[in-house]
N, C-alpha and C. Protein backbone atom coordinates (compact mmCIF):
# COMPACT_ATOMS: atom_id res chain seq x y z
N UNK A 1 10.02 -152.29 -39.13
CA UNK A 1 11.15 -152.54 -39.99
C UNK A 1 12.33 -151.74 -39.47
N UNK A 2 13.74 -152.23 -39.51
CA UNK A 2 14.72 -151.75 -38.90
C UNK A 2 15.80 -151.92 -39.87
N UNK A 3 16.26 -151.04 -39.75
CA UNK A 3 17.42 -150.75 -40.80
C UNK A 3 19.12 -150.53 -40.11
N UNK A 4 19.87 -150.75 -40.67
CA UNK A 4 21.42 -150.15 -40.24
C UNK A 4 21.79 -149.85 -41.19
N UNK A 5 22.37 -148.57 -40.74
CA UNK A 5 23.77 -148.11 -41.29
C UNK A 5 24.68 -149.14 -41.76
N UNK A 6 25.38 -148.57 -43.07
CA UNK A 6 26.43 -149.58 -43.82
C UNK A 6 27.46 -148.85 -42.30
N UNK A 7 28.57 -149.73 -42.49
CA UNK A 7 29.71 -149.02 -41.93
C UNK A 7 30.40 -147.99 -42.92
N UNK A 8 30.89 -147.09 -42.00
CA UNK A 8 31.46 -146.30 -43.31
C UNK A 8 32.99 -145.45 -42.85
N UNK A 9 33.63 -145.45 -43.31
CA UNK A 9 35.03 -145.05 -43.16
C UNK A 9 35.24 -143.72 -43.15
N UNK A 10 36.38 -142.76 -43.16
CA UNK A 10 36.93 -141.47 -43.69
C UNK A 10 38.25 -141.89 -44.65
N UNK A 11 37.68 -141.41 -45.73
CA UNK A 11 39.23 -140.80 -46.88
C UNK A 11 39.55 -139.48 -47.17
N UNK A 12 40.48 -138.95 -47.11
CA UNK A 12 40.70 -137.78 -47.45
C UNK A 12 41.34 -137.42 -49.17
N UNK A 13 40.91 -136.72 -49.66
CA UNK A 13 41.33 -136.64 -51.56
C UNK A 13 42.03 -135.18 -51.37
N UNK A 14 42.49 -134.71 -52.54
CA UNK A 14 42.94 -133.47 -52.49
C UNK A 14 42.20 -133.55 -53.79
N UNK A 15 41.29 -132.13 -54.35
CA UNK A 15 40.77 -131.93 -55.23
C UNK A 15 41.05 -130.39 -55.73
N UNK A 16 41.09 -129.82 -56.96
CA UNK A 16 41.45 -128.71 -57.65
C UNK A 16 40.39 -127.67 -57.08
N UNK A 17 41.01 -126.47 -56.93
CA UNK A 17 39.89 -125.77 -56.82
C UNK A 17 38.97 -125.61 -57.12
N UNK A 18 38.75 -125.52 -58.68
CA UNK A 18 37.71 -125.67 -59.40
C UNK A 18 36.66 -126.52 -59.83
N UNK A 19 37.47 -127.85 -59.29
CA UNK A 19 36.73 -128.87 -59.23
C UNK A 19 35.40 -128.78 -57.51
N UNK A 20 36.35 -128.66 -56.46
CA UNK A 20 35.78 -128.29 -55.31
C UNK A 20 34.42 -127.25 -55.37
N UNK A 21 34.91 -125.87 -56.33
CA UNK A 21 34.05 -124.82 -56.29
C UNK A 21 32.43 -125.49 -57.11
N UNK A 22 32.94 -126.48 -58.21
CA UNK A 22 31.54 -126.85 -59.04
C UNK A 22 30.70 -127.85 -57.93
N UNK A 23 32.00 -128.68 -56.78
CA UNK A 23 30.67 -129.38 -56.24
C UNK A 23 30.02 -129.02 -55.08
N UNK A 24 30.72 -127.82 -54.78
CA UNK A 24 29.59 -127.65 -53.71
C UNK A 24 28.51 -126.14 -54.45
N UNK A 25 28.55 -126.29 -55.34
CA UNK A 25 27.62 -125.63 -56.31
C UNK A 25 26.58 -126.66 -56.50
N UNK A 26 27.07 -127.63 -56.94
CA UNK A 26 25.93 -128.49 -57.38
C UNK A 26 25.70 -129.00 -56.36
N UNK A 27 26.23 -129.28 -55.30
CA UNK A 27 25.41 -129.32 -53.84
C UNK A 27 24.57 -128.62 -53.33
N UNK A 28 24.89 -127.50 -53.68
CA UNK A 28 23.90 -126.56 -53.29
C UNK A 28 22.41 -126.32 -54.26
N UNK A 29 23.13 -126.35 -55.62
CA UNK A 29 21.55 -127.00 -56.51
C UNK A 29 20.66 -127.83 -56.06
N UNK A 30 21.56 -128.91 -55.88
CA UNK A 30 20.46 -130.10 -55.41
C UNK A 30 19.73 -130.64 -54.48
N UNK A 31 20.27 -129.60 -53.13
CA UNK A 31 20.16 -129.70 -51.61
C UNK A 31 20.72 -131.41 -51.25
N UNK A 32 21.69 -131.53 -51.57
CA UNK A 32 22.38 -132.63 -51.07
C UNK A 32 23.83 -132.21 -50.57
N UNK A 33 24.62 -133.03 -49.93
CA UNK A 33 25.20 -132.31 -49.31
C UNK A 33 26.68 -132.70 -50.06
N UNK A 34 28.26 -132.37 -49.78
CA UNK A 34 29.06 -132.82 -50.65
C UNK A 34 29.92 -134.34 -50.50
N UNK A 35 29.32 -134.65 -49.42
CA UNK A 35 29.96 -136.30 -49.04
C UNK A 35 28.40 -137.20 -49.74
N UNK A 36 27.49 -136.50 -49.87
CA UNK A 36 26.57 -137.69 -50.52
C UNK A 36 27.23 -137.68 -51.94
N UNK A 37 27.17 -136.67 -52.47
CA UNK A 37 27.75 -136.45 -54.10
C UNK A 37 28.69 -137.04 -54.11
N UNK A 38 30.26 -136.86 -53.26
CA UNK A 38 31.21 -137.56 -53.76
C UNK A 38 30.96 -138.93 -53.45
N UNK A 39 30.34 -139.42 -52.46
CA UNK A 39 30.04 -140.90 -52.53
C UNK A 39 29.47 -141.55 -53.87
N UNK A 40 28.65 -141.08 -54.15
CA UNK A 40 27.68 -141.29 -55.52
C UNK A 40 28.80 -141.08 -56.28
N UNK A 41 29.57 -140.56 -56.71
CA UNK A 41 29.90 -140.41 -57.58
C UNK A 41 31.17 -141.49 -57.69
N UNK A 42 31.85 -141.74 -56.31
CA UNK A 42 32.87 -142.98 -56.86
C UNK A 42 31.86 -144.28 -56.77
N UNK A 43 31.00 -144.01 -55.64
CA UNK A 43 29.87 -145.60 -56.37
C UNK A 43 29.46 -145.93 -57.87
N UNK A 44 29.34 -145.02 -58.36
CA UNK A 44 29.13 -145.08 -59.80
C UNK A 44 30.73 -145.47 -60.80
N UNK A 45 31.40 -144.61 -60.13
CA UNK A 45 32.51 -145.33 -61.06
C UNK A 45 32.97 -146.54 -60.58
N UNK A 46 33.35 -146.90 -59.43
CA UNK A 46 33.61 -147.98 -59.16
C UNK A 46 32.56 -149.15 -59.93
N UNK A 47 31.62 -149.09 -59.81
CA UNK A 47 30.58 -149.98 -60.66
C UNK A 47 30.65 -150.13 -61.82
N UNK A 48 30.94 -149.23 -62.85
CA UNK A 48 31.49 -149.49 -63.74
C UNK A 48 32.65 -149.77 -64.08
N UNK A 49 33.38 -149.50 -63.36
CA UNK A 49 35.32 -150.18 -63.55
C UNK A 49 35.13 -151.60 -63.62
N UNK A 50 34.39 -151.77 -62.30
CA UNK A 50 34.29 -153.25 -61.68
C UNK A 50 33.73 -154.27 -62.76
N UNK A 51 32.71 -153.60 -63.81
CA UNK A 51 31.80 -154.52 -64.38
C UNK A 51 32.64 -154.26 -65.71
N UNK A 52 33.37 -153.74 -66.21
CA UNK A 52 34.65 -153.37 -67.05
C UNK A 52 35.31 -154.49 -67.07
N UNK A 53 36.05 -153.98 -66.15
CA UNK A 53 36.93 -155.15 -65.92
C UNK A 53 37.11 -156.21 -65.63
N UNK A 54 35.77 -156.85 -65.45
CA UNK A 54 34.82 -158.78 -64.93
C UNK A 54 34.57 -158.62 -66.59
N UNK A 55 34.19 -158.01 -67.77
CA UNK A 55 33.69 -158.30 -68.82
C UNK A 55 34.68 -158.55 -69.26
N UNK A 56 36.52 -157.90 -69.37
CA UNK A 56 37.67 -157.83 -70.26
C UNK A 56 38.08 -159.08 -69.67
N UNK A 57 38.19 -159.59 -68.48
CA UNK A 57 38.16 -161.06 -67.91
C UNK A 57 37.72 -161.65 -68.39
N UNK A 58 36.27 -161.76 -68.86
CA UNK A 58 35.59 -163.06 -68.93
C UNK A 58 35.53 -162.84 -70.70
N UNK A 59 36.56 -162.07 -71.56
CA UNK A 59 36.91 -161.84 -72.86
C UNK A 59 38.22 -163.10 -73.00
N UNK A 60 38.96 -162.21 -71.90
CA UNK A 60 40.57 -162.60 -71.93
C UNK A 60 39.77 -164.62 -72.12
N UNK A 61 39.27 -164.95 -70.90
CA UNK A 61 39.18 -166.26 -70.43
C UNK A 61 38.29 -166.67 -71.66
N UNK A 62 37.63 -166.54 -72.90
CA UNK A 62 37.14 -167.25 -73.94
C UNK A 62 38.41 -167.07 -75.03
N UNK A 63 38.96 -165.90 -74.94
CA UNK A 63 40.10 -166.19 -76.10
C UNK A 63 41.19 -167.04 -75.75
N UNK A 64 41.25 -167.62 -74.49
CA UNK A 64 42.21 -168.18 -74.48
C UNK A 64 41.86 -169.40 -74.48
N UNK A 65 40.93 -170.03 -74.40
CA UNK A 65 40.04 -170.76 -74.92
C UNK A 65 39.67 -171.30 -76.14
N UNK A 66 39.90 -170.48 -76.61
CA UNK A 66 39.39 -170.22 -78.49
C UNK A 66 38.16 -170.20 -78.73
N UNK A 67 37.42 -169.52 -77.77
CA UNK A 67 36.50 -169.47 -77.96
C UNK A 67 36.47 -167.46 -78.38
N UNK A 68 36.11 -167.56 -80.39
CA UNK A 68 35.83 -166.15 -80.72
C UNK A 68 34.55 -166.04 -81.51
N UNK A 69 34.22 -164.98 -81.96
CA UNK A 69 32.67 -164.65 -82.35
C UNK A 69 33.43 -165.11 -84.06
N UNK A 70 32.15 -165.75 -84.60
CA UNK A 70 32.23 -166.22 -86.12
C UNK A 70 32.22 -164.97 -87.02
N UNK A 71 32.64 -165.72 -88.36
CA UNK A 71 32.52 -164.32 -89.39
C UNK A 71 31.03 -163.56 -89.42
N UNK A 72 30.39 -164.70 -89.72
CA UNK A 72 28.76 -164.20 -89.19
C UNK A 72 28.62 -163.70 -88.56
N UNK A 73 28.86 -163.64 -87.03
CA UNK A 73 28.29 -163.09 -85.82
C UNK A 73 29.07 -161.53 -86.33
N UNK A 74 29.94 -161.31 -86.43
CA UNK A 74 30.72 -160.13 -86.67
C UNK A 74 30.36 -159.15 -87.95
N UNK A 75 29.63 -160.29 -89.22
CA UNK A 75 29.11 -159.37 -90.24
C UNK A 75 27.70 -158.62 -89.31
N UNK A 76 27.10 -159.32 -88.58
CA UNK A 76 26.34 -158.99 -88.08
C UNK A 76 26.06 -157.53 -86.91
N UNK A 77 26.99 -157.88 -86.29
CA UNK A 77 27.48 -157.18 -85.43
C UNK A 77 27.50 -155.76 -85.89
N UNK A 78 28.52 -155.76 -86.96
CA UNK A 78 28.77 -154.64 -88.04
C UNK A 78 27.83 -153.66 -88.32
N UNK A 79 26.61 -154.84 -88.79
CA UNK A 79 25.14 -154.30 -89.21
C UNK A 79 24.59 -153.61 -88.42
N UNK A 80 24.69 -154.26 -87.20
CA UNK A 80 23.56 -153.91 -85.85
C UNK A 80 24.19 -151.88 -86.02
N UNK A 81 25.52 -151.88 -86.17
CA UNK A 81 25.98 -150.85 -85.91
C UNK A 81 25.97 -149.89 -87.40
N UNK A 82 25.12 -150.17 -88.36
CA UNK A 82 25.33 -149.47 -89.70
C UNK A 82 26.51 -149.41 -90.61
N UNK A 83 27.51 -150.15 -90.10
CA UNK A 83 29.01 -150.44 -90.75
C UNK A 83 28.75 -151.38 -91.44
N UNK A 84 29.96 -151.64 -92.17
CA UNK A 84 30.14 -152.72 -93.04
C UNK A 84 31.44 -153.50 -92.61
N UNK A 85 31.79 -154.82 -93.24
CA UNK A 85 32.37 -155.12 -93.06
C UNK A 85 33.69 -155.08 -93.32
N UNK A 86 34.79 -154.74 -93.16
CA UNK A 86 35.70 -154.09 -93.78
C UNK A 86 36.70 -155.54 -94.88
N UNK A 87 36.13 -156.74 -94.90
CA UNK A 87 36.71 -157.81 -95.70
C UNK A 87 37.08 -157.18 -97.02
């Protein structure tokens, strides 16, 4: 089995001191190094922005539609969450 390398670029950030000092602390906790961490860590946000912002899309594109959740679905909803309905 054979594998490759993704391609991978250089960016440069400017980060706070203090921010800098916690990650190569927790680099050093974890024995990982500080380009795996900061990778992981915008992979993770990026993934969630991304899936954010495809969900507020595919919101926008049913309301404009007219397509919205019923009174039902929403008393419901309410419930799922221990609220009430504020009618």
């Amino acid at each position: 089995m054979t594998t490759t390398a993704a391609s991978t670029t250089t960016m440069t950030i400017r980060l706070s001191t203090e921010l800098k000092d916690q990650l190569e602390a927790l680099a050093q906790a974890t024995g990982r190094n500080k380009t795996f961490l900061a990778q992981e860590a915008i992979r993770r946000y990026v993934e969630v922005e991304s899936w954010q912002l495809a969900s507020i899309q595919r919101g926008i594109q049913d309301a404009d539609a007219g397509r919205f959740a019923t009174d039902e679905e929403m008393r419901a909803l309410w419930a799922e969450f221990g609220l009430e309905d504020e009618e």
